[in-house]
N, C-alpha and C. Protein backbone atom coordinates (compact mmCIF):
# COMPACT_ATOMS: atom_id res chain seq x y z
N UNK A 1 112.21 121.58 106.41
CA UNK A 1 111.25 120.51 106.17
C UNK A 1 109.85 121.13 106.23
N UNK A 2 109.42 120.84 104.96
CA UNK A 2 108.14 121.36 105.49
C UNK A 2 106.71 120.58 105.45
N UNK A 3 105.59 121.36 106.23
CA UNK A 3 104.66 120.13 106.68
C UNK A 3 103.41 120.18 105.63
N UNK A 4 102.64 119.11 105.37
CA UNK A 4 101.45 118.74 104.39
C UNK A 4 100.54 120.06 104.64
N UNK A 5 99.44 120.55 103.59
CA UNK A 5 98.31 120.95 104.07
C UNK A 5 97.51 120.36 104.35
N UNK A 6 96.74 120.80 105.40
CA UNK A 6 95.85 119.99 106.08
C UNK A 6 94.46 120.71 105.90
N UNK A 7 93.47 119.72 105.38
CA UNK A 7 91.91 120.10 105.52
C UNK A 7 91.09 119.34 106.39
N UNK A 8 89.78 119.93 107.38
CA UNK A 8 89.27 118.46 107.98
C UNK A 8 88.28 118.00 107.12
N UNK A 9 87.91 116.85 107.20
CA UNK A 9 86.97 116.04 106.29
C UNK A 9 86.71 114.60 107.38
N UNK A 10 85.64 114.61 107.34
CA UNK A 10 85.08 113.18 107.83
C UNK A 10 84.62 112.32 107.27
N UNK A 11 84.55 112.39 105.71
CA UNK A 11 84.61 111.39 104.69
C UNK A 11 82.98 111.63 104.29
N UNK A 12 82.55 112.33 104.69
CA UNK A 12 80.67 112.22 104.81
C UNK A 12 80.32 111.14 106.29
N UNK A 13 81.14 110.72 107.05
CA UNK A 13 80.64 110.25 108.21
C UNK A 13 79.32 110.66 108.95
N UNK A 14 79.50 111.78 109.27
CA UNK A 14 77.99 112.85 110.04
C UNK A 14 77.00 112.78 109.32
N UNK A 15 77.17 113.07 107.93
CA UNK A 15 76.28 113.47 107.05
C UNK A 15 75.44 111.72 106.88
N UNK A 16 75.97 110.73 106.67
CA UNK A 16 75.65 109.04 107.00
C UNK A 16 74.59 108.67 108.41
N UNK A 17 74.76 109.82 109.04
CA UNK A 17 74.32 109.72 110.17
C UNK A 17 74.90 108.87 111.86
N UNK A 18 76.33 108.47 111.27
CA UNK A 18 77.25 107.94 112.54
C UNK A 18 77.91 109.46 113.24
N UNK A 19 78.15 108.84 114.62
CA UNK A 19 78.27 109.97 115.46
C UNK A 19 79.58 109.33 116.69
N UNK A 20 80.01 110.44 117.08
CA UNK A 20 81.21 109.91 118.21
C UNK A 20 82.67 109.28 117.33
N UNK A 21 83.50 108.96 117.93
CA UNK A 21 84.68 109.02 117.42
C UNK A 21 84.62 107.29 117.45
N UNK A 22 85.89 106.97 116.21
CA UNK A 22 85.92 105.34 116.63
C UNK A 22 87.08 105.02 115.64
N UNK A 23 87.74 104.13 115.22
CA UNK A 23 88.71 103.94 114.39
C UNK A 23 88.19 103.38 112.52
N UNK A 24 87.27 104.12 112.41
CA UNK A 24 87.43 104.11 111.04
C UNK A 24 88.09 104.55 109.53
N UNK A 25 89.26 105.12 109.53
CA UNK A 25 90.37 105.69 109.18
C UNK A 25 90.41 105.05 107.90
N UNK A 26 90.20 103.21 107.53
CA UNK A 26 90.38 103.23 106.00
C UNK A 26 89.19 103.48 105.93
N UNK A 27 87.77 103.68 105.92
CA UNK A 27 86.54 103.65 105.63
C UNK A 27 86.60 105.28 105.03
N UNK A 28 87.12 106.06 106.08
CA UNK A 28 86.62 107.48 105.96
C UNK A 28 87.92 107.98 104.41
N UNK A 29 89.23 107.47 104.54
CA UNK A 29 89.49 107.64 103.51
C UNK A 29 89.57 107.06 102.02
N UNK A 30 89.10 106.02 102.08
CA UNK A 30 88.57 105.62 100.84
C UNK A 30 87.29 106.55 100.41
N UNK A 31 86.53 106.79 101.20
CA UNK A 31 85.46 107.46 100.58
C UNK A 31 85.63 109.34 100.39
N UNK A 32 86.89 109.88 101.01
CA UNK A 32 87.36 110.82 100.70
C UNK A 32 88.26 110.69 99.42
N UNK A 33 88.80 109.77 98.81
CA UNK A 33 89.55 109.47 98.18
C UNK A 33 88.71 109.58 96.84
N UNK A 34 87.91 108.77 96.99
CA UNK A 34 87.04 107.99 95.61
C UNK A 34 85.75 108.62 95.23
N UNK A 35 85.65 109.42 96.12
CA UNK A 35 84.40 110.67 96.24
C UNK A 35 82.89 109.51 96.55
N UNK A 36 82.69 108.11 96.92
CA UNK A 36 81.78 107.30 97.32
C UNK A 36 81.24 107.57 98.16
N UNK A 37 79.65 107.85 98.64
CA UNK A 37 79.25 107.97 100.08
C UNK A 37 79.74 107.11 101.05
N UNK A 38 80.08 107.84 101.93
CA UNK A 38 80.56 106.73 103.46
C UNK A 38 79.81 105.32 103.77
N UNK A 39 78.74 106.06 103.34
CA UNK A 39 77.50 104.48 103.50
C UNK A 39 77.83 103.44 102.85
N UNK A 40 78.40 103.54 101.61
CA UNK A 40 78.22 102.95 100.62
C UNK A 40 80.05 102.28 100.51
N UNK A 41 80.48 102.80 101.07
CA UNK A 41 82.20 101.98 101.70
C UNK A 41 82.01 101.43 102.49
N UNK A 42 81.09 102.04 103.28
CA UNK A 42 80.92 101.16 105.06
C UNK A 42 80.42 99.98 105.00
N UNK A 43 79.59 99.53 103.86
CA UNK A 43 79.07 98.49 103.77
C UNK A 43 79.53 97.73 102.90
N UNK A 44 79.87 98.20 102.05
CA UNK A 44 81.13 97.48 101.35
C UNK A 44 81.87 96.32 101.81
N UNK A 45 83.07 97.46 102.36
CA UNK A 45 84.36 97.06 103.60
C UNK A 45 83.34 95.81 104.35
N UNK A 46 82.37 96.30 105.01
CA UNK A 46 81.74 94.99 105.98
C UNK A 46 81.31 93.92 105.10
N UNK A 47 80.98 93.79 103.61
CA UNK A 47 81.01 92.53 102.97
C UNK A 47 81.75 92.02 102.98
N UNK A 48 82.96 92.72 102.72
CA UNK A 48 84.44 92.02 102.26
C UNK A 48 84.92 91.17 103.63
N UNK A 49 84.32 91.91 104.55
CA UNK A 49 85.24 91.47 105.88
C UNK A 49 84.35 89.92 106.23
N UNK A 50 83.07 89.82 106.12
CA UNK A 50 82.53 88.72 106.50
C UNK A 50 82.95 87.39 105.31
N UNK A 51 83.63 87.76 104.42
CA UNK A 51 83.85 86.62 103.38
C UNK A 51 85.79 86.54 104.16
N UNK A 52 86.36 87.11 104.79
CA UNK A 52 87.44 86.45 105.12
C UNK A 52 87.62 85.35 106.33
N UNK A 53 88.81 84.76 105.97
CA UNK A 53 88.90 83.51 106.95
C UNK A 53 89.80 83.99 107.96
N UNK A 54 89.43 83.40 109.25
CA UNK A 54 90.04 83.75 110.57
C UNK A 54 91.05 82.49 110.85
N UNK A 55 92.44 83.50 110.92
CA UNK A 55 93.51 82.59 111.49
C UNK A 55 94.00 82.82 112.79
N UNK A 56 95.50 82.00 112.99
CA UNK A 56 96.03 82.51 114.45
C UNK A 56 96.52 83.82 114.66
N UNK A 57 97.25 84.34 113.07
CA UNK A 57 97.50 86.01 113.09
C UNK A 57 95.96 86.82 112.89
N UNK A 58 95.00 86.29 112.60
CA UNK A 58 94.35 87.28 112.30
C UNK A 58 92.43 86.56 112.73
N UNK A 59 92.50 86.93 114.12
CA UNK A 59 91.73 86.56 114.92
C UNK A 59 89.99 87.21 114.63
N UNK A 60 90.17 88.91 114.47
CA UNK A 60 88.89 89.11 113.62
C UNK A 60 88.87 89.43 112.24
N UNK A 61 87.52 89.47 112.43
CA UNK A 61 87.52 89.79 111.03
C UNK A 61 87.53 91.70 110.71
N UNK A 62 87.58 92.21 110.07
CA UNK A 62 87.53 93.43 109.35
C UNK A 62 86.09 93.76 109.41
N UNK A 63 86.32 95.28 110.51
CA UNK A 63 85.25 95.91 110.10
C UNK A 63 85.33 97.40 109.81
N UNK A 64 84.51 97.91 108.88
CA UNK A 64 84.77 99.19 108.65
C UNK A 64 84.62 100.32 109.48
N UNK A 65 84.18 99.91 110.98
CA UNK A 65 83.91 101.09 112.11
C UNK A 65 84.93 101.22 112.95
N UNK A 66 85.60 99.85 113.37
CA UNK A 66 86.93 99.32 114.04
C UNK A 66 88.06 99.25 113.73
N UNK A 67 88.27 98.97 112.37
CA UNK A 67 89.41 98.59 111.61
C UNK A 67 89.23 97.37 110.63
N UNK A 68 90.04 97.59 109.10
CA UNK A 68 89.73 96.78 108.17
C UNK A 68 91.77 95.98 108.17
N UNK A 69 91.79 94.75 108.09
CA UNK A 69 92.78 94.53 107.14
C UNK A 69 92.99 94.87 105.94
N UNK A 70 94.51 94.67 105.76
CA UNK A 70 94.88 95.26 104.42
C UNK A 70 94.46 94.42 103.63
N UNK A 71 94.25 93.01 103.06
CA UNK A 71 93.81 92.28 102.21
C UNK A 71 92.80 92.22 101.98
N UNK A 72 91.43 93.23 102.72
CA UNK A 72 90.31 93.53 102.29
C UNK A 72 90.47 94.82 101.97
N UNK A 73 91.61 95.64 102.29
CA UNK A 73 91.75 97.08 101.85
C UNK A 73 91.97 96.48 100.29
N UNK A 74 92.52 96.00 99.85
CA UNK A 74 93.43 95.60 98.49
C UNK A 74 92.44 94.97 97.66
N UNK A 75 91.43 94.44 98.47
CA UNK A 75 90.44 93.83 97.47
C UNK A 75 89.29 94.71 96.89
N UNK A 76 88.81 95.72 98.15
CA UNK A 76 87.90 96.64 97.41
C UNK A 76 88.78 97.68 96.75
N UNK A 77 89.98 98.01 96.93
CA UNK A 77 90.71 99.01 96.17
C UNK A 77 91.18 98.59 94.60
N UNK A 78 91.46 97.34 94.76
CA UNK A 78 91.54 96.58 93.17
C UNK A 78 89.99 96.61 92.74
N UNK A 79 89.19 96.25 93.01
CA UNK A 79 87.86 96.20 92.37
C UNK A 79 87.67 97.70 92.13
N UNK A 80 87.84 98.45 92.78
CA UNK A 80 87.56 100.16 92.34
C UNK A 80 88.45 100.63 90.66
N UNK A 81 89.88 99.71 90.51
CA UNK A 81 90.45 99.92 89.27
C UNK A 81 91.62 100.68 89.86
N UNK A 82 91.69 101.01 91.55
CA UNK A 82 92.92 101.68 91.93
C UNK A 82 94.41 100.83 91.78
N UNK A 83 95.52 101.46 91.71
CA UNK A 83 96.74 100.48 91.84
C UNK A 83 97.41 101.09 93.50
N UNK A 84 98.52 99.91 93.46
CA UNK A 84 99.04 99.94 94.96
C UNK A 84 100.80 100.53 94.04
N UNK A 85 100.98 101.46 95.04
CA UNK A 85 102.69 102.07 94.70
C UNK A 85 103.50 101.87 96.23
N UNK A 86 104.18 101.11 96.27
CA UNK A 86 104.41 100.49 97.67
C UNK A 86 105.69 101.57 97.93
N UNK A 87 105.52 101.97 98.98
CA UNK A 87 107.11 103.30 99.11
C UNK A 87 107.92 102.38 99.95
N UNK A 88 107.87 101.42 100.33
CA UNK A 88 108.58 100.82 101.56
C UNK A 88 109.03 99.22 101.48
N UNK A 89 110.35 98.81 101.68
CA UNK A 89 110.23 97.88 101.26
C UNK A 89 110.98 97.07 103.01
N UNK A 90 110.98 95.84 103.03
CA UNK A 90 112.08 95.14 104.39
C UNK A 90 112.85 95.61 104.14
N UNK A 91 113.66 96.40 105.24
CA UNK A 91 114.67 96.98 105.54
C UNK A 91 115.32 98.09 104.38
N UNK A 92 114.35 98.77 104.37
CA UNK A 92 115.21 99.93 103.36
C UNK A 92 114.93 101.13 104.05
N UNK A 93 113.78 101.20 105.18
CA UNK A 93 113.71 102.41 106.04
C UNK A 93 112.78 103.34 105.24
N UNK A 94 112.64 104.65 105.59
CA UNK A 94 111.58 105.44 105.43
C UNK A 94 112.08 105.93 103.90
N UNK A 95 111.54 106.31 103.45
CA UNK A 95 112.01 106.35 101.81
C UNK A 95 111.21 107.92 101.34
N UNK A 96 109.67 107.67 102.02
CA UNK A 96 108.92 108.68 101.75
C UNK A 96 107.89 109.30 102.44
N UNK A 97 107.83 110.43 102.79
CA UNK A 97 107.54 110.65 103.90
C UNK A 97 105.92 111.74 103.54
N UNK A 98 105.06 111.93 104.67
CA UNK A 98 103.73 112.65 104.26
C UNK A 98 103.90 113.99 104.30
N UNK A 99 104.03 114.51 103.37
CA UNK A 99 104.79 115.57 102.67
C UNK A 99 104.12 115.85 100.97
N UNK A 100 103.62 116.92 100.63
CA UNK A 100 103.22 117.33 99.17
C UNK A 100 104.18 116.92 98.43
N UNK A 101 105.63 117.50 98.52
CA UNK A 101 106.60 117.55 97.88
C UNK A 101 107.36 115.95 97.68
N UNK A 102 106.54 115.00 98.38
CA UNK A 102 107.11 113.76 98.21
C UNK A 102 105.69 112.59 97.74
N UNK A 103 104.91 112.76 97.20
CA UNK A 103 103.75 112.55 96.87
C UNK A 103 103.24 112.79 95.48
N UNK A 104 102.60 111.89 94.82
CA UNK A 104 102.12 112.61 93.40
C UNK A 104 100.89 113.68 93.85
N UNK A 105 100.70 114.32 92.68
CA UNK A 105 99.99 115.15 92.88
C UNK A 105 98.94 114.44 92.43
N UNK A 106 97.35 113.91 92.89
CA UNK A 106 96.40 112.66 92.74
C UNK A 106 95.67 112.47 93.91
N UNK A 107 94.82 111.79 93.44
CA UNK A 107 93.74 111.43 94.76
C UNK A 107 94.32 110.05 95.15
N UNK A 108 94.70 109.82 96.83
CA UNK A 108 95.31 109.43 96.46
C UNK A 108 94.65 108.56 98.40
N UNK A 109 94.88 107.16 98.78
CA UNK A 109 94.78 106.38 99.79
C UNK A 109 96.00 105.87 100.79
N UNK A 110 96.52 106.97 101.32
CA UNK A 110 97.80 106.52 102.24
C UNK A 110 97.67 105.59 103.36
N UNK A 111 98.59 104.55 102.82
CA UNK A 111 98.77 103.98 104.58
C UNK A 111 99.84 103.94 105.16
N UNK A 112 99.64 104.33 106.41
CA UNK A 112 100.38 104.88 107.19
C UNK A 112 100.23 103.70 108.38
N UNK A 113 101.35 104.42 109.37
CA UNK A 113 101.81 103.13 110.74
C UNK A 113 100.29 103.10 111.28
N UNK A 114 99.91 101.94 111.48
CA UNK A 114 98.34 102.25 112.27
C UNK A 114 97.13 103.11 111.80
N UNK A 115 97.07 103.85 110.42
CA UNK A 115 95.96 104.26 110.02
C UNK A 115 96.34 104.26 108.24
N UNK A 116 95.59 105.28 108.33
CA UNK A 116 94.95 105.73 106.79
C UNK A 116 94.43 106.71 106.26
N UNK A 117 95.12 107.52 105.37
CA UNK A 117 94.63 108.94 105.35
C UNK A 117 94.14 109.14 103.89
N UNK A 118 93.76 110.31 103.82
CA UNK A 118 93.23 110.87 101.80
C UNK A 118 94.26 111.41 101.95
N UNK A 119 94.91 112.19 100.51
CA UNK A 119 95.48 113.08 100.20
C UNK A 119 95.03 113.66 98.61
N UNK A 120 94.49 114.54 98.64
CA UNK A 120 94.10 115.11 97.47
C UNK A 120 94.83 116.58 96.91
N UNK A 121 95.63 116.44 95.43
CA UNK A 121 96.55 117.08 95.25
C UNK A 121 97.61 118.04 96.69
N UNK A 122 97.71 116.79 96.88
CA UNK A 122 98.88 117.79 98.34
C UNK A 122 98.35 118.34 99.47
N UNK A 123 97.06 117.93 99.01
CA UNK A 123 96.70 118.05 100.78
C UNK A 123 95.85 116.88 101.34
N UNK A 124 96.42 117.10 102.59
CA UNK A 124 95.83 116.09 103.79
C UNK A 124 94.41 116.21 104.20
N UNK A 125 93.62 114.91 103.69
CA UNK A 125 92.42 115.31 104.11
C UNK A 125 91.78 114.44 105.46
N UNK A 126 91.49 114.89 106.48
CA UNK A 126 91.35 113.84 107.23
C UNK A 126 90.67 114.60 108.69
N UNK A 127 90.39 113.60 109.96
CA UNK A 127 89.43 114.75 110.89
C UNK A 127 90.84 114.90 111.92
N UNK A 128 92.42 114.54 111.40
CA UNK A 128 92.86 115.23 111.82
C UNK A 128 94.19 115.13 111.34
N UNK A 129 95.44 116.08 111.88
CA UNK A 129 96.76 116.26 111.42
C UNK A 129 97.63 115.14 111.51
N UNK A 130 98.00 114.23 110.76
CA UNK A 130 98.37 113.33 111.26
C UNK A 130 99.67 113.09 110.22
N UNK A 131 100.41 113.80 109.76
CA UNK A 131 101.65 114.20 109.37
C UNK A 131 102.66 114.17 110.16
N UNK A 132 102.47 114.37 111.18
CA UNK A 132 103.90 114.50 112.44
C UNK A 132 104.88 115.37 111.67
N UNK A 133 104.05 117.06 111.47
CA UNK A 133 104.62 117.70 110.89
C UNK A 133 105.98 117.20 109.26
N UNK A 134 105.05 116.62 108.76
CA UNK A 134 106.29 115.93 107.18
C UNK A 134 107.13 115.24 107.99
N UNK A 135 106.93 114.47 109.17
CA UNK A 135 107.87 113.16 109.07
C UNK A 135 107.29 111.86 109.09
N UNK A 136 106.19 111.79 108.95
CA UNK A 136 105.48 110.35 108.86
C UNK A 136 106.05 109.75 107.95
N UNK A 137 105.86 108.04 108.17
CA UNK A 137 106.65 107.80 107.10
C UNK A 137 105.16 107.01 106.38
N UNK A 138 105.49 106.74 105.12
CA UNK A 138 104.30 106.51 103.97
C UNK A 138 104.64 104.82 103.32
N UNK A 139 103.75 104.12 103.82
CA UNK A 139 104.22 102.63 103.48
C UNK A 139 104.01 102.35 102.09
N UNK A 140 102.92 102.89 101.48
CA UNK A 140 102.35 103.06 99.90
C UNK A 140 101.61 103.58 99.89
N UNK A 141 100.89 103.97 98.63
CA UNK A 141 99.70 104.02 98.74
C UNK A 141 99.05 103.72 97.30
N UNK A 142 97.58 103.93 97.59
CA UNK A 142 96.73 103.60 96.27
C UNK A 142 96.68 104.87 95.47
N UNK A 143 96.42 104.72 94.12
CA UNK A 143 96.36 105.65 93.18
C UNK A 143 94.93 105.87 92.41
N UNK A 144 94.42 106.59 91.61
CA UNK A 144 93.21 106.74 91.36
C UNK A 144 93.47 106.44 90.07
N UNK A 145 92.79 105.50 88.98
CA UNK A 145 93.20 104.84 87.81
C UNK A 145 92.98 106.35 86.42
């Protein structure tokens, strides 16, 4: 089995001028993905998040420093012209895993259990390894049109 390459990248985070660690994971890879300044996702993502409605499952709203829902992931990723390739379906189990060899070769927006990574032609771009050595499993991801 073998494991992804890995590059670090902080999406242009530093360079934006944010500092210290925090859970921004779809922010940093959308804008590794789509080559967009971080600034310019970060504020984005935080439009999208103040136009959603708060239910009993879904108490805040989406922010791009904390964490975004997926239905604001899906909305700025459809407006970009990206498509969704879903690897995972109820109950069919891991199908595809974060791995080059199981991946198109593409720029590409993985989501994964609890985050979100780049992958650009087969490699992992991100500020860290988060492959679990090629066994992660890969729920879908977005494609670059």
């Amino acid at each position: 089995m073998s494991s992804v390459l890995f590059k670090y990248d902080d999406g242009g985070r530093a360079a934006a001028g944010f500092r210290g660690k925090t859970g921004d994971c779809v922010t940093r890879a959308i804008a590794i993905a789509t080559r967009l300044p971080y600034r310019d996702v970060y504020d984005t993502l935080n439009l999208f998040g103040e136009q959603e409605r708060l239910s009993k499952r879904r108490r805040r709203k989406s922010n791009a420093r904390t964490g975004v829902h997926k239905v604001t992931t899906r909305r700025f990723m459809e407006k970009l012209g990206w498509t969704w390739t879903p690897c995972m379906g109820i109950g069919t189990g891991c199908r595809v895993h974060l791995r080059a060899d199981e991946l198109p070769s593409s720029r590409l927006v993985l989501a994964l259990s609890r985050h979100s990574a780049a992958m650009i032609d087969g490699v992992l771009h991100d500020t860290h390894d988060c492959s679990r050595a090629g066994t992660r499993c890969v729920y879908g991801y977005w494609r670059a049109p």
